[in-house]
C-alpha atoms as a PDB file:
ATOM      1  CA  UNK A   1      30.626  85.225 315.202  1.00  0.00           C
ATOM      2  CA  UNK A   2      28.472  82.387 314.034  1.00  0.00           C
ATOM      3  CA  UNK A   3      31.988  80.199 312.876  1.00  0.00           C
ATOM      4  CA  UNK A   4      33.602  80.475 316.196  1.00  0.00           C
ATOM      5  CA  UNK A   5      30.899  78.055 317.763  1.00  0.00           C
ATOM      6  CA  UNK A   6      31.517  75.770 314.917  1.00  0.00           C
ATOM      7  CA  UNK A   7      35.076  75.738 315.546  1.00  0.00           C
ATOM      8  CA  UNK A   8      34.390  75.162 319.354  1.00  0.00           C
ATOM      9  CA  UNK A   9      31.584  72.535 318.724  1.00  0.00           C
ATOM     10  CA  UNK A  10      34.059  70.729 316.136  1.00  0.00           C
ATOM     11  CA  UNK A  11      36.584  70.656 319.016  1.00  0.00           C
ATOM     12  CA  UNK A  12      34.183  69.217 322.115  1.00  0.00           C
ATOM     13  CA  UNK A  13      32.512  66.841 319.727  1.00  0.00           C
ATOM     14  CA  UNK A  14      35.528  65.240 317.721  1.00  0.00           C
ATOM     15  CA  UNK A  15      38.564  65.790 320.368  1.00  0.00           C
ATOM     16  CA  UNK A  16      36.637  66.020 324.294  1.00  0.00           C
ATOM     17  CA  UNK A  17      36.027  68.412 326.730  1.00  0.00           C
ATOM     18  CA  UNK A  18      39.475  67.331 328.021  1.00  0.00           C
ATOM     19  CA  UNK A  19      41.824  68.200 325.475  1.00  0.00           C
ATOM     20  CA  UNK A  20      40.706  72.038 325.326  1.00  0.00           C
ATOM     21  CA  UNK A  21      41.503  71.853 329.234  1.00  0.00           C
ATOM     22  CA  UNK A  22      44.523  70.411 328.290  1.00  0.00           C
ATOM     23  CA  UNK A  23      45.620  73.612 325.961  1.00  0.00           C
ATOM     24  CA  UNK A  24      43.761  76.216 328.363  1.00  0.00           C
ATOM     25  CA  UNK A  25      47.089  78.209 329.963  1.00  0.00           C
ATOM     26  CA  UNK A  26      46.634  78.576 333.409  1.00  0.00           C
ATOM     27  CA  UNK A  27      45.041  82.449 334.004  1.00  0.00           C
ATOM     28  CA  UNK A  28      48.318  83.926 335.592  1.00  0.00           C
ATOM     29  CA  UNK A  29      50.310  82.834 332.566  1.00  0.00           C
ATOM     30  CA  UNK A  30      47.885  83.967 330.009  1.00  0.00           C
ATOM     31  CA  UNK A  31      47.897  87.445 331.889  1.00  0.00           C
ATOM     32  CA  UNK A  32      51.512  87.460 331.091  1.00  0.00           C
ATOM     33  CA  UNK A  33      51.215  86.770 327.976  1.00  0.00           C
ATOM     34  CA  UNK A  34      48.604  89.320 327.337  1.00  0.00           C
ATOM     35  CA  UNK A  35      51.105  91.816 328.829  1.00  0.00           C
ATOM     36  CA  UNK A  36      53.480  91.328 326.581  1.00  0.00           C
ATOM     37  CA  UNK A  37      54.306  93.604 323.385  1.00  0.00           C
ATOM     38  CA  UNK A  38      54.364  91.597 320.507  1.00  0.00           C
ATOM     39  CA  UNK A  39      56.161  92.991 317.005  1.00  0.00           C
ATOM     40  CA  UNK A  40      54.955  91.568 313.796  1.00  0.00           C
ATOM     41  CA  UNK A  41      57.611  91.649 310.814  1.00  0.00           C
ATOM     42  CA  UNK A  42      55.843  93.299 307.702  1.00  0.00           C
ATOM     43  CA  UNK A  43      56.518  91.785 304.390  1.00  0.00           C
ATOM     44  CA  UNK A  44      58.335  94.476 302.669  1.00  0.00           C
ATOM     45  CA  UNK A  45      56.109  96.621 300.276  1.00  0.00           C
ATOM     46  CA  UNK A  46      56.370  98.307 296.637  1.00  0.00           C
ATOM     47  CA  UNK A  47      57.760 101.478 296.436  1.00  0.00           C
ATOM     48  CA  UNK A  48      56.199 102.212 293.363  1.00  0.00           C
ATOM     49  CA  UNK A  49      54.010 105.447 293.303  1.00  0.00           C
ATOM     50  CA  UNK A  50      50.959 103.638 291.553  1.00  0.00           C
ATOM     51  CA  UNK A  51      51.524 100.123 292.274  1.00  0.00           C
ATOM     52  CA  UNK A  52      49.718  97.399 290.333  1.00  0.00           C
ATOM     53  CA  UNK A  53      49.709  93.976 292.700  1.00  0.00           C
ATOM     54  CA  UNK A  54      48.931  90.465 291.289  1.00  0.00           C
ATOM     55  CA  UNK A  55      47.917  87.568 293.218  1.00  0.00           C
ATOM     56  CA  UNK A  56      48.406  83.982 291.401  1.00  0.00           C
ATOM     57  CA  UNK A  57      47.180  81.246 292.508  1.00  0.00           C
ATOM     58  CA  UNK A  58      48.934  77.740 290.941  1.00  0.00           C
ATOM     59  CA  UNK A  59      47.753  74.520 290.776  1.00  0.00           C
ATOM     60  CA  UNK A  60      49.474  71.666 288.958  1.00  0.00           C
ATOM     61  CA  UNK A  61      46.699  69.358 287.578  1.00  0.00           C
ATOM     62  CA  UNK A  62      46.308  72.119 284.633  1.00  0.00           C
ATOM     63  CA  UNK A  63      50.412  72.299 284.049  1.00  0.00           C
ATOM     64  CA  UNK A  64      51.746  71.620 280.594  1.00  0.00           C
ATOM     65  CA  UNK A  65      51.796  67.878 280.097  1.00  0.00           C
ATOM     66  CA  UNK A  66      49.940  66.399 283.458  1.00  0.00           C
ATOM     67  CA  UNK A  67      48.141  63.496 283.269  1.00  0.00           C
ATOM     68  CA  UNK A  68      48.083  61.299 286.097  1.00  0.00           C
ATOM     69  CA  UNK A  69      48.948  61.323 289.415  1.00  0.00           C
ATOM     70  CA  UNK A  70      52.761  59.880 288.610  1.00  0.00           C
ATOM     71  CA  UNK A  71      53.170  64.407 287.991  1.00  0.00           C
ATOM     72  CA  UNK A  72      51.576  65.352 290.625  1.00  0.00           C
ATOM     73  CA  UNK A  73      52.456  63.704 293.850  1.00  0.00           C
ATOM     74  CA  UNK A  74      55.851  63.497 295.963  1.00  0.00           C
ATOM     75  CA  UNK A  75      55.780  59.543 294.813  1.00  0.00           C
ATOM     76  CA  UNK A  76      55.326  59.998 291.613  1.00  0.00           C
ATOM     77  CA  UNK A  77      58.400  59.139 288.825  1.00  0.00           C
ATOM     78  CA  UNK A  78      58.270  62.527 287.274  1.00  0.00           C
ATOM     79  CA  UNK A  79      57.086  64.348 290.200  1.00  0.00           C
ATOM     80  CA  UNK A  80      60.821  65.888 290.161  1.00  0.00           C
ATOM     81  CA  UNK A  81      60.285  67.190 286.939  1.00  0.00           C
ATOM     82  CA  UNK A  82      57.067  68.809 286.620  1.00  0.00           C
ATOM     83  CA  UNK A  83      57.384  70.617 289.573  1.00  0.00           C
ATOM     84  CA  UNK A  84      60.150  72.443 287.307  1.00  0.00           C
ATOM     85  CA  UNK A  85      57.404  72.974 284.811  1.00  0.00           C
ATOM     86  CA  UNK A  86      55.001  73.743 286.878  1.00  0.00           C
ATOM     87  CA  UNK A  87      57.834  76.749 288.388  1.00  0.00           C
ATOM     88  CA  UNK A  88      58.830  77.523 285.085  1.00  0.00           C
ATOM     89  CA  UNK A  89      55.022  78.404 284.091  1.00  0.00           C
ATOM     90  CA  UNK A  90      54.866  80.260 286.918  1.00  0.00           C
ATOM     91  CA  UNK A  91      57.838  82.635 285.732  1.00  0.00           C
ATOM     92  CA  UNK A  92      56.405  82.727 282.541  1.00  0.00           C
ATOM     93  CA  UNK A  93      53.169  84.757 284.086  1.00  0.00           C
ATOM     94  CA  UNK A  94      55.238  86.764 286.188  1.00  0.00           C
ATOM     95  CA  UNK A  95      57.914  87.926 283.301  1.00  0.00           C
ATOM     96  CA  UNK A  96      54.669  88.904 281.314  1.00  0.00           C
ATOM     97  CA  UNK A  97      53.317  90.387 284.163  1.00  0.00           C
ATOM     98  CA  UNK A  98      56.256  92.696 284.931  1.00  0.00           C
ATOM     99  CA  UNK A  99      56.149  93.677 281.658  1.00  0.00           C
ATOM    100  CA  UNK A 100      53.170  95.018 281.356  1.00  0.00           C
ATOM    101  CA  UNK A 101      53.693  96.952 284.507  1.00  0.00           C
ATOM    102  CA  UNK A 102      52.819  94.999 287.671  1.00  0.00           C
ATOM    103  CA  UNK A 103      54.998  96.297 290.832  1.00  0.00           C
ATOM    104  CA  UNK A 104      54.452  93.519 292.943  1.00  0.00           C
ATOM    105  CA  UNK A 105      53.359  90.117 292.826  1.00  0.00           C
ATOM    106  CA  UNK A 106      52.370  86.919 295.349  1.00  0.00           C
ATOM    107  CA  UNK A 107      52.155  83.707 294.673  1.00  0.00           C
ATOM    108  CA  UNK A 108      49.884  80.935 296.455  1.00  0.00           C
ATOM    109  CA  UNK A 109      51.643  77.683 296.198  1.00  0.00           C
ATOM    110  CA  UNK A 110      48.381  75.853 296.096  1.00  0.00           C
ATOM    111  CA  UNK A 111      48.520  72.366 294.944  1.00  0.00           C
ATOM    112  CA  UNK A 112      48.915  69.190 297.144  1.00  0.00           C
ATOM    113  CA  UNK A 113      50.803  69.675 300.314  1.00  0.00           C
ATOM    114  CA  UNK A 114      51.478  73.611 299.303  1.00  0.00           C
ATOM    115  CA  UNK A 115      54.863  72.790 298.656  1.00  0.00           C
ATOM    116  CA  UNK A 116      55.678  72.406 295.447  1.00  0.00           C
ATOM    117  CA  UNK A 117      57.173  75.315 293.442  1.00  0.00           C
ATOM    118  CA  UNK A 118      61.128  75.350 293.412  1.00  0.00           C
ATOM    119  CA  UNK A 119      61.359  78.771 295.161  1.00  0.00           C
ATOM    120  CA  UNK A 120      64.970  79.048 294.452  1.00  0.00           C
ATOM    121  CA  UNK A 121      63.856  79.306 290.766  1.00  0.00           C
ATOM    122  CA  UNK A 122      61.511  82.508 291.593  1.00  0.00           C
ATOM    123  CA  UNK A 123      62.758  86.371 290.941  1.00  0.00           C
ATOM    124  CA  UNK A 124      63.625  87.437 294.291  1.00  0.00           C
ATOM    125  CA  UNK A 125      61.120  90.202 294.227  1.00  0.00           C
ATOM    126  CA  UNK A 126      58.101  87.792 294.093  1.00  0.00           C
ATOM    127  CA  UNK A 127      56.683  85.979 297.761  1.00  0.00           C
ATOM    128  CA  UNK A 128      54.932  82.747 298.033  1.00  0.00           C
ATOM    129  CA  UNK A 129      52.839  81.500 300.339  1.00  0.00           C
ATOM    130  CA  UNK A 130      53.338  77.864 301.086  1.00  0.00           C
ATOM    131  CA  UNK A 131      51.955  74.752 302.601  1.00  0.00           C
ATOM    132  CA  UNK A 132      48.771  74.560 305.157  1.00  0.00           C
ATOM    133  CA  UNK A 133      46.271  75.185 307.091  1.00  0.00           C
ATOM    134  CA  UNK A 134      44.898  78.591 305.560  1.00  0.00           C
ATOM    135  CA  UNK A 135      41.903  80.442 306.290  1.00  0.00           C
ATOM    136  CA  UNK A 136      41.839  81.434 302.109  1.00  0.00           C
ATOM    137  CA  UNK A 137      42.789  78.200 300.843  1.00  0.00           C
ATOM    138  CA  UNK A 138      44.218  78.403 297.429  1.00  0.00           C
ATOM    139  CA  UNK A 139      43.563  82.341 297.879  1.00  0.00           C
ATOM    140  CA  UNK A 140      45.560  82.934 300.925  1.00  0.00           C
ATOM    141  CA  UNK A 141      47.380  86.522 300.929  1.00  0.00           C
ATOM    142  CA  UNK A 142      44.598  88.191 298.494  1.00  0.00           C
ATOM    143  CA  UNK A 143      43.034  91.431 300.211  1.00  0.00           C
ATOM    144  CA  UNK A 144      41.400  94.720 298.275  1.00  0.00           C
ATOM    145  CA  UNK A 145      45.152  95.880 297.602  1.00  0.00           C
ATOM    146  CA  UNK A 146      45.102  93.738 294.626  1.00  0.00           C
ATOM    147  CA  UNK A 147      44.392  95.002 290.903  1.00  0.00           C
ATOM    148  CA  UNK A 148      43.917  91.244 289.704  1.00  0.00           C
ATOM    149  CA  UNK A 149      44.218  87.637 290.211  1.00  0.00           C
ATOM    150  CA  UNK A 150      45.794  84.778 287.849  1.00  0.00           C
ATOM    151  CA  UNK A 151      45.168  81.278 288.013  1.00  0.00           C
ATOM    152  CA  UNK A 152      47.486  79.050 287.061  1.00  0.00           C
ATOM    153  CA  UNK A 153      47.474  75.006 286.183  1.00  0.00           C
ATOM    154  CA  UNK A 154      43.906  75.091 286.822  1.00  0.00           C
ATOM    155  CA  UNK A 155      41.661  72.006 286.272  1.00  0.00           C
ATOM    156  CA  UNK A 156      37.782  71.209 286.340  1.00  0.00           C
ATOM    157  CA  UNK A 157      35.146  70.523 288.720  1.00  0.00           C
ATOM    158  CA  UNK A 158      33.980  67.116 289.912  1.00  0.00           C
ATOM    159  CA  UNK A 159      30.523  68.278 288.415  1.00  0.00           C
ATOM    160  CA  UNK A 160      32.576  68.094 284.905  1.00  0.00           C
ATOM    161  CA  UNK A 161      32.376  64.943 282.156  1.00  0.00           C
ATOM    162  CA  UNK A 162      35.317  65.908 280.688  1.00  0.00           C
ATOM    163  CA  UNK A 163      38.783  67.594 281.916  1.00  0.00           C
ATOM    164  CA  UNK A 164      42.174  66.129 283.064  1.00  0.00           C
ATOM    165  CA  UNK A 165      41.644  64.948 286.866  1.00  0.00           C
ATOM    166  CA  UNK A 166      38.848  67.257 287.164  1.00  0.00           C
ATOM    167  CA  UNK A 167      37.298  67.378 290.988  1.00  0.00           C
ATOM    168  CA  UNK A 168      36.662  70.258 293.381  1.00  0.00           C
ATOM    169  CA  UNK A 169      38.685  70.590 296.818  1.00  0.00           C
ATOM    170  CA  UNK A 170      39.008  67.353 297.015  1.00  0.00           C
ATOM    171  CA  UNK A 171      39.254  63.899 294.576  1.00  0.00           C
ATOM    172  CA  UNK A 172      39.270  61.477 297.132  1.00  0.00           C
ATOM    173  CA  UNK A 173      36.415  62.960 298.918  1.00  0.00           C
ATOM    174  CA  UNK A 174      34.121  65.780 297.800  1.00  0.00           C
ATOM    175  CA  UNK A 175      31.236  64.772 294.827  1.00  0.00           C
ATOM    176  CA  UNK A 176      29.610  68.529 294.631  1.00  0.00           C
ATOM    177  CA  UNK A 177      29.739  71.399 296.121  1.00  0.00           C
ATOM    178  CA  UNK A 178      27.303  74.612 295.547  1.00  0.00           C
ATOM    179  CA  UNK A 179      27.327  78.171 296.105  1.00  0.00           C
ATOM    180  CA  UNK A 180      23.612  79.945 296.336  1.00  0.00           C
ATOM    181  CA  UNK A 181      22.629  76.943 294.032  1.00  0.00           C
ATOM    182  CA  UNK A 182      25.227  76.786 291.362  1.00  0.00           C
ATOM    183  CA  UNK A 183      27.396  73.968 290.697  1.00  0.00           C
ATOM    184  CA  UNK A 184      30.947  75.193 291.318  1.00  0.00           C
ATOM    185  CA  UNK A 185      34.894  74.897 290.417  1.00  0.00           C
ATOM    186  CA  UNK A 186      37.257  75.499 292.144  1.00  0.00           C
ATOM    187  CA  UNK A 187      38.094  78.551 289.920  1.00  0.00           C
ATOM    188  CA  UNK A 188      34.825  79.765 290.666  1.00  0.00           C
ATOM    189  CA  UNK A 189      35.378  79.188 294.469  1.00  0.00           C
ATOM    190  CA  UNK A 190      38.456  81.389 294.357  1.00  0.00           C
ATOM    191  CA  UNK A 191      37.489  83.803 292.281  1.00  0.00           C
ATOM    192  CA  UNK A 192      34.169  84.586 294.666  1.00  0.00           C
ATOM    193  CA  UNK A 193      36.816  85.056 297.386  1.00  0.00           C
ATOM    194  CA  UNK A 194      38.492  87.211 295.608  1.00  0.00           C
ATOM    195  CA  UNK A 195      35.494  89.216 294.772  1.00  0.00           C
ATOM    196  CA  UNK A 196      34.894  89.383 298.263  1.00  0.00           C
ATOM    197  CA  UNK A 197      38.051  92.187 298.021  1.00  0.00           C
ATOM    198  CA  UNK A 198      36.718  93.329 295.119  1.00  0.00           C
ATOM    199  CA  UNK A 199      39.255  91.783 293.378  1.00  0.00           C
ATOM    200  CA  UNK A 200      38.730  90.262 289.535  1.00  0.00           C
ATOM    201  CA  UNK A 201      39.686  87.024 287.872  1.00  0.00           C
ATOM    202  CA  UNK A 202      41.837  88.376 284.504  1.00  0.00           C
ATOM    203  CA  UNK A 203      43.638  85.214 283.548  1.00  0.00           C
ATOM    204  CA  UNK A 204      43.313  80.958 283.959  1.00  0.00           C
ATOM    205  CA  UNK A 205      45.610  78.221 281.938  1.00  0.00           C
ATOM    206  CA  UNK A 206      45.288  75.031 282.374  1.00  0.00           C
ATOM    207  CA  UNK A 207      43.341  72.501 280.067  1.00  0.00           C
ATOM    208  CA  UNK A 208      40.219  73.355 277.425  1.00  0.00           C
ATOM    209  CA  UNK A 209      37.947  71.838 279.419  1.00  0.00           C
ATOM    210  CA  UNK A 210      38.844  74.172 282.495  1.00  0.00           C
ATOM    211  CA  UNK A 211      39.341  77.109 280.881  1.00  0.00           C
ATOM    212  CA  UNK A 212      36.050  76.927 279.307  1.00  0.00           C
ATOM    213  CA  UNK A 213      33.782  76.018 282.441  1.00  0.00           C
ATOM    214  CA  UNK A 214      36.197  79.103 283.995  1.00  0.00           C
ATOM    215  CA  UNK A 215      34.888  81.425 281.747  1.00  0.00           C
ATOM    216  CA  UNK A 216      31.293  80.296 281.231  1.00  0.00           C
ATOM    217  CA  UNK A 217      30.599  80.641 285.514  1.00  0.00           C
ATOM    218  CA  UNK A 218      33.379  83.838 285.975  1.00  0.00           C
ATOM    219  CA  UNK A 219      33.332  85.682 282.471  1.00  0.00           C
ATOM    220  CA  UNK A 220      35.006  86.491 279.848  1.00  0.00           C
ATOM    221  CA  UNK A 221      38.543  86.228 281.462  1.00  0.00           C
ATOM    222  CA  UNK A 222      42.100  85.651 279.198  1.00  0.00           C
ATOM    223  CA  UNK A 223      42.053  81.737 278.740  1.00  0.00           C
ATOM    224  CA  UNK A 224      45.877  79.828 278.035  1.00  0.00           C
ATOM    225  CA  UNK A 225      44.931  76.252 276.984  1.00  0.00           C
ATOM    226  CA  UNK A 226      48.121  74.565 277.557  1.00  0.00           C
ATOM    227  CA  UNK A 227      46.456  71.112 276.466  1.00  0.00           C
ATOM    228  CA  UNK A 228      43.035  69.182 275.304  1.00  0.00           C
ATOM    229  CA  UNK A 229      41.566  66.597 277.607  1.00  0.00           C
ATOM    230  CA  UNK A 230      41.090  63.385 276.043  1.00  0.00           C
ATOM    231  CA  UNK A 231      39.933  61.474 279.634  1.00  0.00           C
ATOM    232  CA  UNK A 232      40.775  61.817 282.963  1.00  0.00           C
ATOM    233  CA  UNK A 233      44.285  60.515 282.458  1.00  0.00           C
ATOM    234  CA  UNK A 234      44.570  61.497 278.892  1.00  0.00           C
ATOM    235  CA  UNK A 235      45.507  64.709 276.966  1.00  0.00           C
ATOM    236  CA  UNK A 236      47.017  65.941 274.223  1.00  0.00           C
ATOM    237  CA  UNK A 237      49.419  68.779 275.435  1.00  0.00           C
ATOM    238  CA  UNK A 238      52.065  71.333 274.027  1.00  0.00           C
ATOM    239  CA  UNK A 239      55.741  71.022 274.852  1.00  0.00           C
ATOM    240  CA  UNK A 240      56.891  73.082 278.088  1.00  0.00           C
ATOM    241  CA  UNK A 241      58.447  76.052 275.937  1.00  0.00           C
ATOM    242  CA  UNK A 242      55.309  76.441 273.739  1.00  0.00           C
ATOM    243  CA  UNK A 243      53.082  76.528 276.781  1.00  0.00           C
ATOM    244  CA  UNK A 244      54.650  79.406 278.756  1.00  0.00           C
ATOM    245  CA  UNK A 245      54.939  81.570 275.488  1.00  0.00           C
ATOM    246  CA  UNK A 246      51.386  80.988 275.578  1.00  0.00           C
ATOM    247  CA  UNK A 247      51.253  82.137 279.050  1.00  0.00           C
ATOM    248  CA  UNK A 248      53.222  85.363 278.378  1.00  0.00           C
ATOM    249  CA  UNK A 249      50.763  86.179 275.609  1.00  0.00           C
ATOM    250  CA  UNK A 250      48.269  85.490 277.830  1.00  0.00           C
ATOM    251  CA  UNK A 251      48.938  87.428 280.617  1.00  0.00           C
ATOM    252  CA  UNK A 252      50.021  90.096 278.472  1.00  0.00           C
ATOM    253  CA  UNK A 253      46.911  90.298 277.182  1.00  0.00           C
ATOM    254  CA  UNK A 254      45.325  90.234 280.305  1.00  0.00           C
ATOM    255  CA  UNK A 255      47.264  93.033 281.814  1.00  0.00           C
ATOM    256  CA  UNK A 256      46.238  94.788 278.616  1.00  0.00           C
ATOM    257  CA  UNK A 257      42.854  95.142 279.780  1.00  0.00           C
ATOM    258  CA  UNK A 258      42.752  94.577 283.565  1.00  0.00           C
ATOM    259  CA  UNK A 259      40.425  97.545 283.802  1.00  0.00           C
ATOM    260  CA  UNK A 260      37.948  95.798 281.649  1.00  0.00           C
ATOM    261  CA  UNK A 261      37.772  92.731 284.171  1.00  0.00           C
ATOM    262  CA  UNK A 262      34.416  92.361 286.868  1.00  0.00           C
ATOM    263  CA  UNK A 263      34.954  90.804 290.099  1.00  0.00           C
ATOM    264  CA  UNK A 264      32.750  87.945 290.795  1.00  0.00           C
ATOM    265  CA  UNK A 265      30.919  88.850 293.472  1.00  0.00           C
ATOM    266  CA  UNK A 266      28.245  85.893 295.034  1.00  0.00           C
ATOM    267  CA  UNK A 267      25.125  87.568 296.473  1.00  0.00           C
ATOM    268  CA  UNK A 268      24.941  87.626 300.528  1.00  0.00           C
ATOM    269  CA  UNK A 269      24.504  85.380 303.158  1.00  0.00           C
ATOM    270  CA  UNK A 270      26.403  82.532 300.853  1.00  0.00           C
ATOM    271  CA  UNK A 271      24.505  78.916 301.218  1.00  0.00           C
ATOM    272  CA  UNK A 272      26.895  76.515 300.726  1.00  0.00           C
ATOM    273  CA  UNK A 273      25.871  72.887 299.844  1.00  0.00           C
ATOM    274  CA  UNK A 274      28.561  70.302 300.095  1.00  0.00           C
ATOM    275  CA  UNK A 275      28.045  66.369 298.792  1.00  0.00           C
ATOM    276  CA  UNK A 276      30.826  64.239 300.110  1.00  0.00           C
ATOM    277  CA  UNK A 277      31.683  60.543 299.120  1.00  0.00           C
ATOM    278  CA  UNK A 278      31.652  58.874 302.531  1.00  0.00           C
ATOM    279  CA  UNK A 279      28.141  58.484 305.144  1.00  0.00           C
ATOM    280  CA  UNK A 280      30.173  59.530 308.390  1.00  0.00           C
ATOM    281  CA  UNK A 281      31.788  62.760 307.900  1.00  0.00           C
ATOM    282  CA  UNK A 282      28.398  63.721 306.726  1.00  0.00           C
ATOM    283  CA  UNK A 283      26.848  62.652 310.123  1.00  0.00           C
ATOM    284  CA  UNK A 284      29.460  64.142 312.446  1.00  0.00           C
ATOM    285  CA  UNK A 285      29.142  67.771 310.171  1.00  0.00           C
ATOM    286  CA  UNK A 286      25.506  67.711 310.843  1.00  0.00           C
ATOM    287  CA  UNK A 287      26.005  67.819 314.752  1.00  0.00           C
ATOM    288  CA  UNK A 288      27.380  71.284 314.441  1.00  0.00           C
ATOM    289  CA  UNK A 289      24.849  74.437 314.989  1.00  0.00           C
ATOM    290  CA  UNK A 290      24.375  75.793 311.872  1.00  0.00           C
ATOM    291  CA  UNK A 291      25.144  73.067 309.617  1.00  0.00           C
ATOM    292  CA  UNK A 292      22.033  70.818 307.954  1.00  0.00           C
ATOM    293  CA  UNK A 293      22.018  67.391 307.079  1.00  0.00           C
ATOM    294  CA  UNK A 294      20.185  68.010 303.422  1.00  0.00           C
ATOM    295  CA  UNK A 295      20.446  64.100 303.064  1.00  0.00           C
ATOM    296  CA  UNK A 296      23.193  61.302 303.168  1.00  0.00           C
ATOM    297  CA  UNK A 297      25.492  62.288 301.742  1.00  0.00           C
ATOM    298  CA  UNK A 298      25.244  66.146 301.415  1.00  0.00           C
ATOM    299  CA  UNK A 299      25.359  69.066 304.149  1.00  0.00           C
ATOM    300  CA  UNK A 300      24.006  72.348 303.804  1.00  0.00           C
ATOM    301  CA  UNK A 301      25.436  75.658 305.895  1.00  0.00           C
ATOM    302  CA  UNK A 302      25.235  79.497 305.352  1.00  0.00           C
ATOM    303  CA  UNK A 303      28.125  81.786 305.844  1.00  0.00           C
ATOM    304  CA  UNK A 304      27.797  85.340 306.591  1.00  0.00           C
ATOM    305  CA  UNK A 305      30.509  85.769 303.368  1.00  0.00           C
ATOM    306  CA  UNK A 306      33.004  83.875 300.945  1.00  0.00           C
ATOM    307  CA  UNK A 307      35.241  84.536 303.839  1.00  0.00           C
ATOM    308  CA  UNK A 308      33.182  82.308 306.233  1.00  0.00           C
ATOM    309  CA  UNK A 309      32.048  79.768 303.894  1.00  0.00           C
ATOM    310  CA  UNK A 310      35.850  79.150 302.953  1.00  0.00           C
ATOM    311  CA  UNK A 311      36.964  79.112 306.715  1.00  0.00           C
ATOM    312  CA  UNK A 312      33.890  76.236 306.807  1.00  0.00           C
ATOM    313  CA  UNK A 313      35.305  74.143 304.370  1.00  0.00           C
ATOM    314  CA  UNK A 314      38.605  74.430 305.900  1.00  0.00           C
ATOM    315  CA  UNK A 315      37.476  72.450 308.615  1.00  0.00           C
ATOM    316  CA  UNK A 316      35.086  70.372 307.216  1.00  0.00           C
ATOM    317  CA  UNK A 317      37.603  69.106 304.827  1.00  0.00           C
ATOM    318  CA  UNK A 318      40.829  69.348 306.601  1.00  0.00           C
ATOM    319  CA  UNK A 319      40.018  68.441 310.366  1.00  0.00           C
ATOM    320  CA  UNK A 320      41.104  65.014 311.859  1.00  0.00           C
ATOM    321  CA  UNK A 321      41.255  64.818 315.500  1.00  0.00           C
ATOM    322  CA  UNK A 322      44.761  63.101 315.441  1.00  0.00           C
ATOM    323  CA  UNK A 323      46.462  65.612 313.288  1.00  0.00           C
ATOM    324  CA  UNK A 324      49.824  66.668 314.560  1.00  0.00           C
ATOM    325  CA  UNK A 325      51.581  68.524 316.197  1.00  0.00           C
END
């Protein structure tokens, strides 16, 4: 596969020919290893005879009363607290969800280090997956089993004027990014990979300016404006207990019509086009097969799928030759 020579090229140029010696076994341990049986633990499944799965992906820039980075981040002042938000919104969706019939629902803790939702808080029926690296991203766990995917504390794309601490991937580092041409979200992102699965988008919250790019580039899906950007640090938001009632309506309305929804499906091979702030990364990017310098600041690359494209921007946003262990 076309990605695997990335991967390998990524690893001679940035770490040497001498660290993959380094973490080569020696052959007559790796035959051992190969001879051994391993047993992978399942995670337990519904035993409901028609189950109906959800997958929900939550962010936190789109939570009820976020505005800066002092909600957001481990050293921020209220950091503490709007994670509790953030969890309780999260409940919110799944309490709506269960009542309109879903049998079994994950959760992709996928803001900031991946670690942010109080888990002790969570039914004990629901999993989470938490923290990184992840092939998927913010969609890690989704497969075709799924009836329908939620996003939750959603925000805009860098490409947006408006919306609270709108960007794409990444703030610090990523200025565009377009799939087969179109200026895209990170919504839209995620809701391509989920299309992959045939999987559709049925619900987003987060701010007006985010649910309203969602559903212009993804459809008509269920919208819960939890607040109304006034700047990138500035909104004008609903109290926590008004915002997940309108999450429960939300999702209940969703669920309502979850045959109705499309999956959002990008045509195939997927050229992805990827501006970044900084000259360098650009450079070293380009010295992978496969991957064009389109100019200085922007790379181009194809992926067979959504499913290559997003293992592709795993690396070229996440890799660092000194990450640990």
């Amino acid at each position: 596969m076309k990605f695997r020579s990335i991967l390998c090229a990524v690893a001679l140029s940035l770490a040497g020919p001498c660290a993959l010696a380094q973490d080569q076994a020696p052959a007559e341990e790796q035959t051992s290893r190969d001879e051994q049986t391993v047993v992978e633990a399942t995670p337990p499944q519904s035993d409901a005879a028609d189950p109906l799965k959800i997958f929900i992906s939550a962010d936190m820039e789109g939570v009820v009363g976020v505005v800066t980075d002092e909600q957001i981040g481990p050293g921020g002042f209220e950091y503490e607290r709007f994670r509790g938000f953030m969890t309780a919104e999260v409940n919110a969706c799944i309490e709506a969800a269960r009542e309109a019939g879903a049998t079994e629902i994950l959760i992709a803790d996928s803001h900031g280090n991946g670690q942010n939702l109080l888990i002790e808080r969570l039914p004990d029926d629901v999993m989470v997956v938490r923290s990184w690296p992840r092939p998927l991203g913010m969609m890690e766990g989704i497969d075709a089993s799924f009836d329908g995917v939620i996003f939750l504390g959603y925000h805009a794309s860098t490409g947006n004027e408006r919306g609270v601490r709108a960007h794409t991937l990444s703030s610090a580092n990523v200025t565009a990014l377009r799939l087969n041409g179109k200026s895209m979200s990170e919504a839209s992102i995620n809701a391509a990979i989920a299309g992959h699965f045939g999987v559709p988008v049925i619900m987003v919250s987060g701010d007006n300016v985010a649910v309203a790019e969602t559903q212009v580039i993804i459809g008509d899906v269920e919208g819960a404006v939890v607040k109304w950007a006034k700047g990138f640090h500035s909104a004008q938001t609903l109290m926590p207990e008004a915002a997940y009632t309108v999450i429960r309506d939300r999702t209940r309305d969703a669920m309502g019509r979850i045959e109705q929804f499309e999956p959002y499906v990008l045509e195939t091979p997927v050229r992805l086009e990827l501006s970044l702030k900084h000259y360098r990364p650009v450079e070293l990017l380009s010295y992978l097969p496969g991957v064009e310098r389109i100019n200085s600041h922007t790379i181009g690359f194809v992926g067979e799928d959504m499913l290559e494209v997003s293992r592709f921007l795993r690396v070229a946003l996440g890799y660092s030759v000194d990450l640990q262990p």
